[in-house]
C-alpha atoms as a PDB file:
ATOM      1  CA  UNK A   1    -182.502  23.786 -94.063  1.00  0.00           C
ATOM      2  CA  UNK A   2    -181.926  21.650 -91.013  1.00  0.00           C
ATOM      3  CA  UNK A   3    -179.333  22.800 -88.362  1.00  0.00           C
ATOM      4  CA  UNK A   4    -177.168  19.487 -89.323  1.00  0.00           C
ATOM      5  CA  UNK A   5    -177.715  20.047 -92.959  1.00  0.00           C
ATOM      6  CA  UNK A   6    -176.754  23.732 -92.772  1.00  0.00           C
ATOM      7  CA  UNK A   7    -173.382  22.805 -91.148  1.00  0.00           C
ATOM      8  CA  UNK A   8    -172.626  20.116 -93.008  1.00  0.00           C
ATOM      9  CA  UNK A   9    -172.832  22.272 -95.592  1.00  0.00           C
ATOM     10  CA  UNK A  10    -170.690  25.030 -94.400  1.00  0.00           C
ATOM     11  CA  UNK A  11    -167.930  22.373 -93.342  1.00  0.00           C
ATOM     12  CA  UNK A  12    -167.862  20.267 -96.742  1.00  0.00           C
ATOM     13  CA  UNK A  13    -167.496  24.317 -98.179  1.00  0.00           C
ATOM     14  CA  UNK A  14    -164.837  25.063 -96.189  1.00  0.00           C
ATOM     15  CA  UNK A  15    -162.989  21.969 -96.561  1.00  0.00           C
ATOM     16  CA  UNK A  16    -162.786  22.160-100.274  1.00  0.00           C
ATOM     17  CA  UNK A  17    -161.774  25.795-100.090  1.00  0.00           C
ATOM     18  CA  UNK A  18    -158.751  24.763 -97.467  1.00  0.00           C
ATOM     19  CA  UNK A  19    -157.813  21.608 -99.831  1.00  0.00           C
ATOM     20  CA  UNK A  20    -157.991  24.352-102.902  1.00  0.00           C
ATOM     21  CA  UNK A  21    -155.740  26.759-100.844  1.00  0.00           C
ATOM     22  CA  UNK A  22    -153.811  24.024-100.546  1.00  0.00           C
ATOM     23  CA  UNK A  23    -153.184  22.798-103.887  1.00  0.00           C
ATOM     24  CA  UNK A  24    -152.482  26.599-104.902  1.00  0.00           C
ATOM     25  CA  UNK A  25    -149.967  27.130-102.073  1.00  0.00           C
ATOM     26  CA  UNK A  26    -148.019  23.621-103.497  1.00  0.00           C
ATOM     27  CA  UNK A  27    -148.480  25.015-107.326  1.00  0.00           C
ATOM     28  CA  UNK A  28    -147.374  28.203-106.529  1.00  0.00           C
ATOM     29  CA  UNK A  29    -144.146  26.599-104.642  1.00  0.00           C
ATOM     30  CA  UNK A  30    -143.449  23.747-106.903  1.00  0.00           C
ATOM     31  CA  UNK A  31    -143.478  26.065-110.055  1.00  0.00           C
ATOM     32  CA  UNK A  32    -141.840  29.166-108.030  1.00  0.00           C
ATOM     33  CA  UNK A  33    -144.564  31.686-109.967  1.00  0.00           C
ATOM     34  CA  UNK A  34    -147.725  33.160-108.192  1.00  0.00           C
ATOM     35  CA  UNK A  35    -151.216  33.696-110.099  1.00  0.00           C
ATOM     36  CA  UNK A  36    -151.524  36.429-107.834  1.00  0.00           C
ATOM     37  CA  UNK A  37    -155.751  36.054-108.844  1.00  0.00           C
ATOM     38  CA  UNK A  38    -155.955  32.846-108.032  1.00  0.00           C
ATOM     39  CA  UNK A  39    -153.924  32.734-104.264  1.00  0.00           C
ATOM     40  CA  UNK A  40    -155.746  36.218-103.402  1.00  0.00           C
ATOM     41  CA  UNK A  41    -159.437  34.490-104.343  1.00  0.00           C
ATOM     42  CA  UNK A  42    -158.570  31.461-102.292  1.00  0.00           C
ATOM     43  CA  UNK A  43    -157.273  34.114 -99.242  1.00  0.00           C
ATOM     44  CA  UNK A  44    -160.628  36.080 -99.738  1.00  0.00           C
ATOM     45  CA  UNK A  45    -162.841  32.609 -99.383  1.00  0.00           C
ATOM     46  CA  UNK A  46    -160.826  31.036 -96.474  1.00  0.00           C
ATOM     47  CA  UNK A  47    -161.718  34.575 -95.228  1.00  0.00           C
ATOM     48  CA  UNK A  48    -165.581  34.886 -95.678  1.00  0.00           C
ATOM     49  CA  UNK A  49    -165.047  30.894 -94.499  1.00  0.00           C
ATOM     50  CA  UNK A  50    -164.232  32.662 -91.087  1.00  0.00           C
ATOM     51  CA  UNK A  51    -166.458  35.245 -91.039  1.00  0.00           C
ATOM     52  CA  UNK A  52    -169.681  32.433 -92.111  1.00  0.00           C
ATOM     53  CA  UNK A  53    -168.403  30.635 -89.158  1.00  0.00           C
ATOM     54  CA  UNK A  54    -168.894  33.255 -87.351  1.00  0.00           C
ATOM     55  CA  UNK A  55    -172.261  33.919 -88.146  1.00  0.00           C
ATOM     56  CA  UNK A  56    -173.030  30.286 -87.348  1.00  0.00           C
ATOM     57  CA  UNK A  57    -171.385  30.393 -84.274  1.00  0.00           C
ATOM     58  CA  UNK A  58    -174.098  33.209 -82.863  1.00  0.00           C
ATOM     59  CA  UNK A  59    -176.889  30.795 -85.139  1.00  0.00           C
ATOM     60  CA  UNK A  60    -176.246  27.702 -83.462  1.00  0.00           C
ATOM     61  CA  UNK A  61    -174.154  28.105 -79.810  1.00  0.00           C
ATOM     62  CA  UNK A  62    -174.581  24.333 -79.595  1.00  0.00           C
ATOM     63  CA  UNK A  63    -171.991  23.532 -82.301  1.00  0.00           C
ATOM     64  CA  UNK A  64    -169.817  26.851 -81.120  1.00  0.00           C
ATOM     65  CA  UNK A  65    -166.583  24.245 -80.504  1.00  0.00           C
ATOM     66  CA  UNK A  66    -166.805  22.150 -83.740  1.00  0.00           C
ATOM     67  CA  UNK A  67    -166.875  25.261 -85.517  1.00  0.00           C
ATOM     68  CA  UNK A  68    -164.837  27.313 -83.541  1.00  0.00           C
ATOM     69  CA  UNK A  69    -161.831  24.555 -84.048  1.00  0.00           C
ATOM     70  CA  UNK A  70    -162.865  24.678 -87.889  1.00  0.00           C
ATOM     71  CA  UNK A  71    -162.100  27.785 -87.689  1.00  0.00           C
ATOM     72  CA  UNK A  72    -158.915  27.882 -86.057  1.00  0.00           C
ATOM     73  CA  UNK A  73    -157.819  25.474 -88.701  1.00  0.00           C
ATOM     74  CA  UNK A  74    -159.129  27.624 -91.333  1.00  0.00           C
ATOM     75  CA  UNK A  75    -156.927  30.683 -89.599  1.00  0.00           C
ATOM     76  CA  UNK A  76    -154.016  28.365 -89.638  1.00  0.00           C
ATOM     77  CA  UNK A  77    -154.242  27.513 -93.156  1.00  0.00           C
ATOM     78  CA  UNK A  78    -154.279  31.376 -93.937  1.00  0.00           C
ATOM     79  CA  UNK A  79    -151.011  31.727 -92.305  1.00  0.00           C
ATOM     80  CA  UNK A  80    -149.706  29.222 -93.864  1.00  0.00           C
ATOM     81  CA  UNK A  81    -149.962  30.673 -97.233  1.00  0.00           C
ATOM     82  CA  UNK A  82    -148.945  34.010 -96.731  1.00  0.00           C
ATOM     83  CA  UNK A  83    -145.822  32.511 -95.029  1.00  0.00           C
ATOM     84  CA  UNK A  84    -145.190  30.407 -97.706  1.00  0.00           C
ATOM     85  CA  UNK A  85    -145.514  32.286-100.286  1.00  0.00           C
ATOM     86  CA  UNK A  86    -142.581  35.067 -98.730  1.00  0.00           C
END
């Protein structure tokens, strides 16, 4: 897999995990309940999200910023929901 095609790949990932997290975080607010399995899966993939961004940070230093700001967003997303959830 290509360097373009392996990031492409991570960022289409990772931006249908934050639009999931997303959608949960409104669910869980607009019906006031908590499927406690479903918002802790969607915390524990925006997490490996970070840690996979990580890895492809040290993979490919060239793309270190566009990934690096993915991932900020990613860590801003997490706070988010556990904010919103209190």
């Amino acid at each position: 897999m290509g360097i373009h095609d392996e990031l492409d790949h991570f960022l289409n990932k990772a931006q249908e995990i934050v639009d999931r997290g997303l959608d949960e975080l409104l669910d869980t607010k607009i019906i006031r309940e908590n499927d406690p399995s479903d918002y802790a899966y969607i915390q524990h993939q925006l997490y490996e999200l970070v840690v996979e961004a990580e890895e492809l940070m040290k993979k490919f230093p060239d793309q270190h910023e566009k990934l690096s700001e993915f991932q900020e967003k990613i860590k801003e997303i997490q706070e988010v929901m556990v904010k919103g959830i209190y």
